[in-house]
C-alpha atoms as a PDB file:
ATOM      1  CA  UNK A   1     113.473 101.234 153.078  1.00  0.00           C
ATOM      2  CA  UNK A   2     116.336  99.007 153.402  1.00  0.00           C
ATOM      3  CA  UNK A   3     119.323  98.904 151.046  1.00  0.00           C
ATOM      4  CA  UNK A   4     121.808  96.169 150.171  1.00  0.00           C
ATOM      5  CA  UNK A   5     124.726  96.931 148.683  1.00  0.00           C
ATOM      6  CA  UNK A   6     126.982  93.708 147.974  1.00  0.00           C
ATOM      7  CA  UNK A   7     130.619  94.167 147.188  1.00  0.00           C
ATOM      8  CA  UNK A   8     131.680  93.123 143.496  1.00  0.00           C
ATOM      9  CA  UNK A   9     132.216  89.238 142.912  1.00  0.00           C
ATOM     10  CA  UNK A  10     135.346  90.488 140.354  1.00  0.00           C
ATOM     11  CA  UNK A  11     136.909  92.832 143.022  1.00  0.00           C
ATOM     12  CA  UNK A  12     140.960  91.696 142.800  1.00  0.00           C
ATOM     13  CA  UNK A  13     142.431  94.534 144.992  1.00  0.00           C
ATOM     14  CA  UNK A  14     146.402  94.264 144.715  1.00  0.00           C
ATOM     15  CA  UNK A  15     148.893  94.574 147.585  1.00  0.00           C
ATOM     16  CA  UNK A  16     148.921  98.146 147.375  1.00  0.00           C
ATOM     17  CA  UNK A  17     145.697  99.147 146.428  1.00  0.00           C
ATOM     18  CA  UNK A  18     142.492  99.776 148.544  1.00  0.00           C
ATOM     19  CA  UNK A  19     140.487  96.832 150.388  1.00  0.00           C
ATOM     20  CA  UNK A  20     138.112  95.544 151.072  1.00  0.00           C
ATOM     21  CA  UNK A  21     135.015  96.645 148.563  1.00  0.00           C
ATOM     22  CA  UNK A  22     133.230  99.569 149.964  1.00  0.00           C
ATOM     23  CA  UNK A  23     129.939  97.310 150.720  1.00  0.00           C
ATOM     24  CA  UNK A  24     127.125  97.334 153.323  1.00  0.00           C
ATOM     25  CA  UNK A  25     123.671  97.535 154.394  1.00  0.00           C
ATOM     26  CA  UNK A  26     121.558 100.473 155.587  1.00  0.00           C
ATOM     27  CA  UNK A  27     117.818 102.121 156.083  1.00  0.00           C
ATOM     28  CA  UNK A  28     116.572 105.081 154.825  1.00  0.00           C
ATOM     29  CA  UNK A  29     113.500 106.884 153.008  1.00  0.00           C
ATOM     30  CA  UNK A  30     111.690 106.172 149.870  1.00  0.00           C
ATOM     31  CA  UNK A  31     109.051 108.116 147.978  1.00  0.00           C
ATOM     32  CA  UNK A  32     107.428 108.988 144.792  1.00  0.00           C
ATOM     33  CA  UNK A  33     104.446 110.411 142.601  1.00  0.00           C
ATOM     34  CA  UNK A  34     103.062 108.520 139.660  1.00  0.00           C
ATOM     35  CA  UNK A  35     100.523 109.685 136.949  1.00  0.00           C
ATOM     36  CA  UNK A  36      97.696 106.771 135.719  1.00  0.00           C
ATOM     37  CA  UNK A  37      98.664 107.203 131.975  1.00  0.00           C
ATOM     38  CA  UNK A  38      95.545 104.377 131.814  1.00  0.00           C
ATOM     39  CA  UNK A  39      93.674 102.061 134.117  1.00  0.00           C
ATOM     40  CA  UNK A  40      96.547  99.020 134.015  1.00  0.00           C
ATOM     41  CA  UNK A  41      99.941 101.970 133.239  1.00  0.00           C
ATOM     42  CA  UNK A  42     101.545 104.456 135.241  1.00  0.00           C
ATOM     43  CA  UNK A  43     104.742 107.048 134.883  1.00  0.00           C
ATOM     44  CA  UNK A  44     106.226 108.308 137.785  1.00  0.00           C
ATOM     45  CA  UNK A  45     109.743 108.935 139.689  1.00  0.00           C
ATOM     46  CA  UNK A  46     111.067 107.678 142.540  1.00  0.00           C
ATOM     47  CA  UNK A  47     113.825 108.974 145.337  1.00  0.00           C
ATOM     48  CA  UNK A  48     115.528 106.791 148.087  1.00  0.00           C
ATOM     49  CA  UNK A  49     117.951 107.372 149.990  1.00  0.00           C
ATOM     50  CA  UNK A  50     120.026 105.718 152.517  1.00  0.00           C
ATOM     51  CA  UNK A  51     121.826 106.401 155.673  1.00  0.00           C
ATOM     52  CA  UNK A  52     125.908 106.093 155.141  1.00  0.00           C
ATOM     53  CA  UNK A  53     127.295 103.002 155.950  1.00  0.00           C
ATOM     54  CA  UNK A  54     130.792 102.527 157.434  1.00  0.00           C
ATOM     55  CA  UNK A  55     133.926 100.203 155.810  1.00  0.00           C
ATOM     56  CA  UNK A  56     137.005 100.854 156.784  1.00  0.00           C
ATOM     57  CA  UNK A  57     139.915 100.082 153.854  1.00  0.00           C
ATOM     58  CA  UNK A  58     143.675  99.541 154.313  1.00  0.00           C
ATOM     59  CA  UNK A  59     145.995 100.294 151.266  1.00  0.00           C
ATOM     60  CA  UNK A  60     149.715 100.643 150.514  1.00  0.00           C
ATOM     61  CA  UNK A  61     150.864  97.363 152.178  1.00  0.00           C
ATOM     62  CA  UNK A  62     148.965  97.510 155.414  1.00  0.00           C
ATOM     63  CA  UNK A  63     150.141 101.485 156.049  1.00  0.00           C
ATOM     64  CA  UNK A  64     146.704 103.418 154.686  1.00  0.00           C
ATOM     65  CA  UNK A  65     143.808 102.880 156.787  1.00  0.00           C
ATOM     66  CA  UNK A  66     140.916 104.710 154.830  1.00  0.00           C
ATOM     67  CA  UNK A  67     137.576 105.607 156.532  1.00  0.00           C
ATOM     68  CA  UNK A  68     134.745 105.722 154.111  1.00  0.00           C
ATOM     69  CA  UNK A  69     131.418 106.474 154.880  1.00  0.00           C
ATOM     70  CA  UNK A  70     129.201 105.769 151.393  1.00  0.00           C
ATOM     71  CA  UNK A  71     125.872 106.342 150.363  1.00  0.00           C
ATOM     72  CA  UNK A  72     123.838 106.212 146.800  1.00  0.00           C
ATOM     73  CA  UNK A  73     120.787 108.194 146.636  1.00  0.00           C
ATOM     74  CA  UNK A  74     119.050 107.217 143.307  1.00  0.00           C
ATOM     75  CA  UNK A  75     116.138 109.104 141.659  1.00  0.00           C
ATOM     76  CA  UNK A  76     114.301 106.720 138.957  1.00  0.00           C
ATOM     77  CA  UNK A  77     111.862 107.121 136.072  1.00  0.00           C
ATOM     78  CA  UNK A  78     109.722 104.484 136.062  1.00  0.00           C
ATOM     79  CA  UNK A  79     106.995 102.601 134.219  1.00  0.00           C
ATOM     80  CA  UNK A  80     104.646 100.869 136.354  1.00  0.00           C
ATOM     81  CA  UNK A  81     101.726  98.407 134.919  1.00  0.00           C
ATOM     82  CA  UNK A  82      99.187  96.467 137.107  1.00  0.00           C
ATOM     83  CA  UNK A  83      95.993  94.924 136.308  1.00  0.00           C
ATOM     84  CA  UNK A  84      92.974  96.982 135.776  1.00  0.00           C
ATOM     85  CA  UNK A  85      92.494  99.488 138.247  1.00  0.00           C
ATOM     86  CA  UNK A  86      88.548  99.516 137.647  1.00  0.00           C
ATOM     87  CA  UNK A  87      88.031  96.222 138.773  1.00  0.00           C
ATOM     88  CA  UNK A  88      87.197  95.388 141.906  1.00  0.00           C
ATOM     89  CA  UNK A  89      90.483  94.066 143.093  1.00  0.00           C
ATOM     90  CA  UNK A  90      91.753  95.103 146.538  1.00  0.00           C
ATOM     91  CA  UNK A  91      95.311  93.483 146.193  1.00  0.00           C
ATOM     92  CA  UNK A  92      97.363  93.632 142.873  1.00  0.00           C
ATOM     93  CA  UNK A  93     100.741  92.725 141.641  1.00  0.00           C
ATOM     94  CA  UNK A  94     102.246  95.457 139.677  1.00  0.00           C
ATOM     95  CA  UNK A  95     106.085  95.639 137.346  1.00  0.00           C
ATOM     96  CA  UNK A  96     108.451  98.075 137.617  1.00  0.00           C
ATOM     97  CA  UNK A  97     110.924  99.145 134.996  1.00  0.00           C
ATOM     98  CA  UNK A  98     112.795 102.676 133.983  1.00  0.00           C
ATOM     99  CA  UNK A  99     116.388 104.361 134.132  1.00  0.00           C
ATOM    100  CA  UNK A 100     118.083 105.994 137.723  1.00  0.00           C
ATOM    101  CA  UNK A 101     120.362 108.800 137.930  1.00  0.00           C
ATOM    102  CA  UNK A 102     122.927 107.870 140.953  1.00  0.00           C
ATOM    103  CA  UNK A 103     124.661 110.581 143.211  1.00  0.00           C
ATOM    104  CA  UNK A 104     127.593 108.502 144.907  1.00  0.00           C
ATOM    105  CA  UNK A 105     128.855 109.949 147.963  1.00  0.00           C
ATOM    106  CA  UNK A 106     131.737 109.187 150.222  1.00  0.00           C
ATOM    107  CA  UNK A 107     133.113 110.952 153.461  1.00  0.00           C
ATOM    108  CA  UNK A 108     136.388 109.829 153.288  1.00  0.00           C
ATOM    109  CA  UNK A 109     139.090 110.134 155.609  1.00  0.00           C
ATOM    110  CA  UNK A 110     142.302 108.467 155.806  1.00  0.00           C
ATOM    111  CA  UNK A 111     145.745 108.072 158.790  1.00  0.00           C
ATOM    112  CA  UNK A 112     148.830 106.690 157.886  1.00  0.00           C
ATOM    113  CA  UNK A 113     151.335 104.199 160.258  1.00  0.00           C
ATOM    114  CA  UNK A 114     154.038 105.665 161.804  1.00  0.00           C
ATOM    115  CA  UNK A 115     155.120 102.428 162.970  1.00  0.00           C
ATOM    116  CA  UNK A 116     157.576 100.085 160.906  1.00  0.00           C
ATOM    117  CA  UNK A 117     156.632  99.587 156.873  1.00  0.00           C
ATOM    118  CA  UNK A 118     154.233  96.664 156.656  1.00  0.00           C
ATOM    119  CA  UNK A 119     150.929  98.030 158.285  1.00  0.00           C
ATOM    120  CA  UNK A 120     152.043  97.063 161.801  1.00  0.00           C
ATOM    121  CA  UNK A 121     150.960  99.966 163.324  1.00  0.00           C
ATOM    122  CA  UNK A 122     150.234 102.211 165.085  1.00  0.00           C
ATOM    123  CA  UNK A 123     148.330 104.949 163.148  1.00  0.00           C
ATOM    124  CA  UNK A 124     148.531 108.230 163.318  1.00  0.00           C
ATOM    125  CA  UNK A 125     145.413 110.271 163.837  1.00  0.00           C
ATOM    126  CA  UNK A 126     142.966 110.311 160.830  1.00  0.00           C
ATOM    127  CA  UNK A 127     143.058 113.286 158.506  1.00  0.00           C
ATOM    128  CA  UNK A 128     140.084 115.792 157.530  1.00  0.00           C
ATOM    129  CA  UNK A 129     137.106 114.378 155.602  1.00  0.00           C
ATOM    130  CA  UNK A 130     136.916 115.175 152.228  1.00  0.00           C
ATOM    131  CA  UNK A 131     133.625 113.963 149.857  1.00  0.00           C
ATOM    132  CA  UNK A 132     134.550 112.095 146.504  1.00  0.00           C
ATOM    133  CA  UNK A 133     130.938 112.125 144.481  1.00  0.00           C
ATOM    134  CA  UNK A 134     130.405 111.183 141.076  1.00  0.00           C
ATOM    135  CA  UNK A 135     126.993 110.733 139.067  1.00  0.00           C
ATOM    136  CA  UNK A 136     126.337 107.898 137.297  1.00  0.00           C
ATOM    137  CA  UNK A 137     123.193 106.470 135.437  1.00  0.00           C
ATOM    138  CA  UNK A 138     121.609 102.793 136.230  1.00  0.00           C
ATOM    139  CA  UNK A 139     118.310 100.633 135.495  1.00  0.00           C
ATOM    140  CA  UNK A 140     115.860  99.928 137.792  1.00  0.00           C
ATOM    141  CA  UNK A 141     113.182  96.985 138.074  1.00  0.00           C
ATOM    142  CA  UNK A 142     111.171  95.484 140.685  1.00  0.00           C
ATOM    143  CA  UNK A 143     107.619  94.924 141.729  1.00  0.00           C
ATOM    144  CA  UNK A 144     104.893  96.344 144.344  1.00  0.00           C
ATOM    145  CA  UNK A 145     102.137  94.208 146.156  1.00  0.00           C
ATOM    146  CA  UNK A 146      99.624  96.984 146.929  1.00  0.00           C
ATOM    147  CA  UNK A 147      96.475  96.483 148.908  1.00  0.00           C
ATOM    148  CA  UNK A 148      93.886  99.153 148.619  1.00  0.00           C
ATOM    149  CA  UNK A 149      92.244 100.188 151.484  1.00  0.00           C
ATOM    150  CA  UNK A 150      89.413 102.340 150.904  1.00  0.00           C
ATOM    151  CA  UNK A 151      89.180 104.678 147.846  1.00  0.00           C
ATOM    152  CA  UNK A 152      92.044 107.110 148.136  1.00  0.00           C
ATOM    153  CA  UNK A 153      94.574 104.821 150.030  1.00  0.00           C
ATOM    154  CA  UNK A 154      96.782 102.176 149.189  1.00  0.00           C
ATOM    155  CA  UNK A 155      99.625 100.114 151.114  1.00  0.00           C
ATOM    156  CA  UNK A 156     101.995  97.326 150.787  1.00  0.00           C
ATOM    157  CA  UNK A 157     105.975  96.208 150.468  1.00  0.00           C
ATOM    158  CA  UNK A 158     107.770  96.572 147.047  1.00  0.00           C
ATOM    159  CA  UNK A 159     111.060  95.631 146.144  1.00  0.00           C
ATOM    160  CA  UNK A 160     113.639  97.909 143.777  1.00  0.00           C
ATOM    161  CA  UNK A 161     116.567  96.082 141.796  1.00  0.00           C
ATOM    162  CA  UNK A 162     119.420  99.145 140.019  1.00  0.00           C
ATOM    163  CA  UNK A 163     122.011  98.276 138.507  1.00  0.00           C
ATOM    164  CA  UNK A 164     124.581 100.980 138.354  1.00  0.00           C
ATOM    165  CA  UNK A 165     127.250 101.741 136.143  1.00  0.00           C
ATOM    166  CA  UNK A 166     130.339 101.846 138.233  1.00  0.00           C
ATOM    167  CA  UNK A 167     133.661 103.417 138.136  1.00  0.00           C
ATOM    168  CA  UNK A 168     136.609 100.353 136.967  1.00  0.00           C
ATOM    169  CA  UNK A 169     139.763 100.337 138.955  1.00  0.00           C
ATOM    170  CA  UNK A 170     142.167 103.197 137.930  1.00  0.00           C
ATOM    171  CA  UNK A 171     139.166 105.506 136.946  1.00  0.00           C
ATOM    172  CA  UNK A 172     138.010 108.149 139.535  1.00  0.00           C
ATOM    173  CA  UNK A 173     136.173 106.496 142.639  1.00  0.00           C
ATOM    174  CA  UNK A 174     137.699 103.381 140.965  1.00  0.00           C
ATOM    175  CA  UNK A 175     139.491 102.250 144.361  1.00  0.00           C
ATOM    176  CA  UNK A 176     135.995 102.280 146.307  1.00  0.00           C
ATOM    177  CA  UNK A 177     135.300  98.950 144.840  1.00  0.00           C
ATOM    178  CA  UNK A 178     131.577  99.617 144.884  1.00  0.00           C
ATOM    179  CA  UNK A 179     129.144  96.921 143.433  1.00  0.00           C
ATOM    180  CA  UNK A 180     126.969  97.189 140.368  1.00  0.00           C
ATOM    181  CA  UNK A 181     123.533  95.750 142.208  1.00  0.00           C
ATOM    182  CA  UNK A 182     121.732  97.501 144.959  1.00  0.00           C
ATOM    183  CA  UNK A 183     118.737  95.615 146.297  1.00  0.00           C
ATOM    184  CA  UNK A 184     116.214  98.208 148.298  1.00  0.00           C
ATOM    185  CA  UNK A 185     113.163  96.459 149.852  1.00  0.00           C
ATOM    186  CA  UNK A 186     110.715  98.718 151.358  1.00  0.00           C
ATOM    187  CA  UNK A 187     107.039  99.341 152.825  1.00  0.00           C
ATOM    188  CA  UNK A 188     105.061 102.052 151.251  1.00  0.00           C
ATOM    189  CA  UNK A 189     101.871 103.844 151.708  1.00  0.00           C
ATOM    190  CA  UNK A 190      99.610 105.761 149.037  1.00  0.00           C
ATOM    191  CA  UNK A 191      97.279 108.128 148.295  1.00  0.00           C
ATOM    192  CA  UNK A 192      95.102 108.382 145.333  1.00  0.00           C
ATOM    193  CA  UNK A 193      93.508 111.316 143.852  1.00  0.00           C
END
């Protein structure tokens, strides 16, 4: 899996707070189970997760440098339908909906300037990390291409749209900036039982 996680287009940071927008791109794992609840509808859940990606924010005038290293892992109940599964198709297009639960997590760690006010520099060394995490709750769509290949075993890329529901500036994780849309392509196999 690969997720991309685009700043917000409304992030206004001010002099003194945090910038840029805790944004980037990373790979990581996907999986899931999903229960035929007929031959053209599914249930299931979903789990992906992401290695942390690195942005590294300056705040208070230029004399904050904060590291941040962010992830989102997001578990997702989800409603697949397809066409029939009886017929004798061996690729098929199927929609995605349902609701995420989102674990935010940041290893954050921050060094101050000792040099003259204005963020001139230099810094001094950067303190311990500490983890801000906060759960939030999102919706999820997308689609899967799936090609069966033999009776048990399917493969094929799918694509996941969540959007999130984010902390505002002055709220707790506020200053992270993070972005409301996380795109997460991926290639998946399957097995059937």
């Amino acid at each position: 899996m690969y997720s991309l996680q685009p700043g917000p287009n409304d992030f206004a940071p001010t002099p003194s707070s945090a910038s840029p927008a805790v944004a980037g791109n990373s790979f990581g794992l996907f999986g899931g189970v999903a229960v035929a609840l007929s031959a053209s509808a599914d249930v299931g859940v979903e789990f992906s997760v992401p290695s942390r990606y690195e942005v590294l924010q300056t705040a208070r005038y230029g004399d904050l440098r904060i590291d941040n290293d962010h992830r989102d892992a997001i578990l997702s109940e989800l409603v697949r339908l397809h066409s029939d599964r009886r017929q004798a198709h061996r690729v098929r297009l199927e929609a995605v909906a349902g609701v995420s639960q989102v674990w935010e997590s940041t290893l954050q760690r921050s060094a101050t300037s000792v040099g003259p006010p204005g963020g001139t520099g230099p810094f001094g060394p950067f303190s311990a990390q500490t983890e801000l995490t906060r759960i939030t709750f999102g919706l999820t769509g997308g689609m899967n291409l799936v090609w069966t290949v033999g009776k048990h075993f399917d493969f094929g890329p799918l694509l996941r749209v969540h959007w999130i529901s984010r902390a505002a500036v002055g709220e707790e994780n506020g200053s992270l900036g993070l972005g409301a849309v996380i795109v997460r392509p991926a290639v998946a196999a399957g097995i059937r039982f």
